[in-house]
C-alpha atoms as a PDB file:
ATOM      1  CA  UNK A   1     245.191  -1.194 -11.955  1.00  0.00           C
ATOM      2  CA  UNK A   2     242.625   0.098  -9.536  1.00  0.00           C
ATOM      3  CA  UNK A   3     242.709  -0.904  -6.061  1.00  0.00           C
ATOM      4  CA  UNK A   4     238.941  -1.858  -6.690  1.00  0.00           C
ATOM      5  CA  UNK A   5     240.471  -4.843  -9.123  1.00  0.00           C
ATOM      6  CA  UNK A   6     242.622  -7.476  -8.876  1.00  0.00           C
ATOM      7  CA  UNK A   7     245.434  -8.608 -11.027  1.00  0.00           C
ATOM      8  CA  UNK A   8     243.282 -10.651 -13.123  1.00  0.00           C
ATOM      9  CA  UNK A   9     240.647  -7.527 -13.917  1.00  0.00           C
ATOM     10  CA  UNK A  10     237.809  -9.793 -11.635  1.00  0.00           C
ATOM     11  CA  UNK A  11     236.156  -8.065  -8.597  1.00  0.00           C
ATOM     12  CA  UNK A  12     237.665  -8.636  -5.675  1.00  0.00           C
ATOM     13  CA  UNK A  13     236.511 -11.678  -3.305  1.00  0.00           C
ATOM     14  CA  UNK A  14     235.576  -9.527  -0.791  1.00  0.00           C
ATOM     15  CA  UNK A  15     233.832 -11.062   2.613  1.00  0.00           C
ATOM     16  CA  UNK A  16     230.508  -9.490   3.238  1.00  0.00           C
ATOM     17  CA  UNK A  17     229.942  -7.706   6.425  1.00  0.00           C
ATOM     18  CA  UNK A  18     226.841  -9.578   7.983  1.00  0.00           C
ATOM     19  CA  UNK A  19     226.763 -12.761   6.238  1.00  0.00           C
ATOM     20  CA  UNK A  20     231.226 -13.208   5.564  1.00  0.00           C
ATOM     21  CA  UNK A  21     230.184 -14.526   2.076  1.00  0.00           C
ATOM     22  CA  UNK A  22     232.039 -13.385  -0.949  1.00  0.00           C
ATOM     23  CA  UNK A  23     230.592 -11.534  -4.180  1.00  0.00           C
ATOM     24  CA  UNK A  24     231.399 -15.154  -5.701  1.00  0.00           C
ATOM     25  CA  UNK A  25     229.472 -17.324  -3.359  1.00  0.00           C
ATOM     26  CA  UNK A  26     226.985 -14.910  -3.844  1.00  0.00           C
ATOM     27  CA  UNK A  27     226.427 -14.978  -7.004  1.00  0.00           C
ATOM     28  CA  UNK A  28     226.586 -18.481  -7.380  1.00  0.00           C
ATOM     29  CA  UNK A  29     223.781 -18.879  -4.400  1.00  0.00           C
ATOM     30  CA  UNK A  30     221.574 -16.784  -6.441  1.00  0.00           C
ATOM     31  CA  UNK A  31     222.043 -18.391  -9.964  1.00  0.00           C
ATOM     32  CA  UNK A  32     221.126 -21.869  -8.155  1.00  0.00           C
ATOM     33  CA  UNK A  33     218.075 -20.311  -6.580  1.00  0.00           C
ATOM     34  CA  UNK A  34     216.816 -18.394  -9.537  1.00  0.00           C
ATOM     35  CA  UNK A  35     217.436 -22.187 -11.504  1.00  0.00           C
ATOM     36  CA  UNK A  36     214.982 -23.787  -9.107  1.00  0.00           C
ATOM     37  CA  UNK A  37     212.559 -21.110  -8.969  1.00  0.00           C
ATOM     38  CA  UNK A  38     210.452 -21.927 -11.898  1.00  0.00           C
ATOM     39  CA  UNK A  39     209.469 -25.530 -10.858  1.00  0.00           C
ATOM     40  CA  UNK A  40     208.995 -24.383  -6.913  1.00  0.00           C
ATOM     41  CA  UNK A  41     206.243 -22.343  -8.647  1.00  0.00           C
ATOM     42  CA  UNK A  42     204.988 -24.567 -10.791  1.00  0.00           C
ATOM     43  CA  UNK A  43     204.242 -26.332  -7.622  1.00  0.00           C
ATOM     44  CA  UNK A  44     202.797 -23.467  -5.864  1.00  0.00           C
ATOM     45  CA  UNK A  45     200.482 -22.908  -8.387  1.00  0.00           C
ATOM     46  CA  UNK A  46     198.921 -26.338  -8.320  1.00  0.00           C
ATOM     47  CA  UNK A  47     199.204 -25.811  -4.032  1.00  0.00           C
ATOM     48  CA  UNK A  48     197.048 -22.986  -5.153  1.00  0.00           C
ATOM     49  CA  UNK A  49     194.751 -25.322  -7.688  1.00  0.00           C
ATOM     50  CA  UNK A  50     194.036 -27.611  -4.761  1.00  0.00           C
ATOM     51  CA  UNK A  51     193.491 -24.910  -1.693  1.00  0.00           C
ATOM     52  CA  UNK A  52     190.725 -22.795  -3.479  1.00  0.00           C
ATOM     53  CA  UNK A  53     189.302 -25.661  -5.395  1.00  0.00           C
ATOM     54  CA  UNK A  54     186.081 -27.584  -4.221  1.00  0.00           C
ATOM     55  CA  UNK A  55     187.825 -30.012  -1.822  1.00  0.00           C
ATOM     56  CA  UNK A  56     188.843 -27.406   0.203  1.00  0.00           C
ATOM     57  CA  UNK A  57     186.216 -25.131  -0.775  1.00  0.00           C
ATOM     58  CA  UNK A  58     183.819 -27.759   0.439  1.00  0.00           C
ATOM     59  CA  UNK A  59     185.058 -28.379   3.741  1.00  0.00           C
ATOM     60  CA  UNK A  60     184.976 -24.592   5.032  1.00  0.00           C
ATOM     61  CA  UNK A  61     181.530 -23.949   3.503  1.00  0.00           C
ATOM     62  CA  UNK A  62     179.200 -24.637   5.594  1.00  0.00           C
ATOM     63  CA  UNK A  63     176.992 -22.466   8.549  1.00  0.00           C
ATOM     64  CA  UNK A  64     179.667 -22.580  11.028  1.00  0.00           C
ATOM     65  CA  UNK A  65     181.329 -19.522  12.175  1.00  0.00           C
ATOM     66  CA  UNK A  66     184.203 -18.309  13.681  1.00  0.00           C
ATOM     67  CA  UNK A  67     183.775 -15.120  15.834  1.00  0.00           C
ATOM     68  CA  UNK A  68     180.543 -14.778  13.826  1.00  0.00           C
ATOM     69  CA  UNK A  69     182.233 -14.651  10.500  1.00  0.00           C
ATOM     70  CA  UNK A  70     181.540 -17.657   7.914  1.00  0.00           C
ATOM     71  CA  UNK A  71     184.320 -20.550   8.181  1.00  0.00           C
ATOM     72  CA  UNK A  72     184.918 -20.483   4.573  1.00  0.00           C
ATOM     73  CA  UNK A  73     185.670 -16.309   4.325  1.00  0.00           C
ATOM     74  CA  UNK A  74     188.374 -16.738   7.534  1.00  0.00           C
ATOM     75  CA  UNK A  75     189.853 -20.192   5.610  1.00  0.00           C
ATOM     76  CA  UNK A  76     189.866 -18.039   2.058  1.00  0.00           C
ATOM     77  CA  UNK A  77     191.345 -14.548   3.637  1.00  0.00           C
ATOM     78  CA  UNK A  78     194.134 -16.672   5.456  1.00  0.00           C
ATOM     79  CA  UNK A  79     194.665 -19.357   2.770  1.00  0.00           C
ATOM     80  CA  UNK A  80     195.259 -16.371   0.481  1.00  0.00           C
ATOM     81  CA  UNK A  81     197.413 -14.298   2.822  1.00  0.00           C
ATOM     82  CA  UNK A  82     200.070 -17.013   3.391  1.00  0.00           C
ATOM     83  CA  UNK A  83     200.020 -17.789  -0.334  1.00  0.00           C
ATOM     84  CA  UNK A  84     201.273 -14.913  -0.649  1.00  0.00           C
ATOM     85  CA  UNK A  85     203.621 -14.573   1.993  1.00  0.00           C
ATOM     86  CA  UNK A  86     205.416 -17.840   0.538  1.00  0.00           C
ATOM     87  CA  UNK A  87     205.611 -16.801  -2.996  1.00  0.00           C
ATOM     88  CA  UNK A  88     206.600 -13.647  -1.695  1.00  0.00           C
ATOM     89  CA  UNK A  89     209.824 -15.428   0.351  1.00  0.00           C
ATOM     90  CA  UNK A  90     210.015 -17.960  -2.972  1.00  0.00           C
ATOM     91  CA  UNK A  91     210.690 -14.519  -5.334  1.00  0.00           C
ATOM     92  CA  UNK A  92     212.586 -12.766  -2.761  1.00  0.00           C
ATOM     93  CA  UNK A  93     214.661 -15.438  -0.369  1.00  0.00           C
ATOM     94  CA  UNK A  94     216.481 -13.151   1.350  1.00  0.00           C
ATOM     95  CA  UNK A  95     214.416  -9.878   1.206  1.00  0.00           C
ATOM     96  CA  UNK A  96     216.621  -7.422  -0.493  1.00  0.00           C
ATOM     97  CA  UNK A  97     217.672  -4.192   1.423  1.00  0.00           C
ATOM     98  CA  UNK A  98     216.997  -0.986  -0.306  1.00  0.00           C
END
């Protein structure tokens, strides 16, 4: 038996440095966030259906201006950018370390 095993051939439950989890907790934190991924998208996407539809759309479009660029191009190029920024974080929770 290798030291890197225990007596039951599993990995060991080793504590991880920065966040003192084990490889077990882990795993089991990522299997329930990749199991309620698909309907926190499904929701994003009709987040999405509703911020660049015509209520929105409607609102922003217009001849105002914000530091003489049209109101709707700042509300589309920010609306966009944080969209996303939180599918980004919904995908990648924890932002994996290469």
């Amino acid at each position: 038996m290798s030291p890197a095993e225990s007596p039951g051939g599993r990995p060991p439950r080793v504590r991880g440095e920065a966040t003192g989890e084990t490889r077990i907790e882990r795993r089991a934190r990522v299997e329930h966030s990749q199991r309620a991924l698909p309907p926190r998208l499904v929701l994003l996407t009709l987040a999405g259906f509703l911020l660049f539809g015509y209520p929105f759309l409607a609102v922003f479009s217009g001849p105002r201006r914000l530091a003489g660029i049209p109101l709707l191009y700042v509300y589309l190029f920010l609306a966009w950018g944080v969209f996303i920024l939180v599918i980004a974080r919904l995908v990648d929770p924890g932002g994996r370390r290469r």
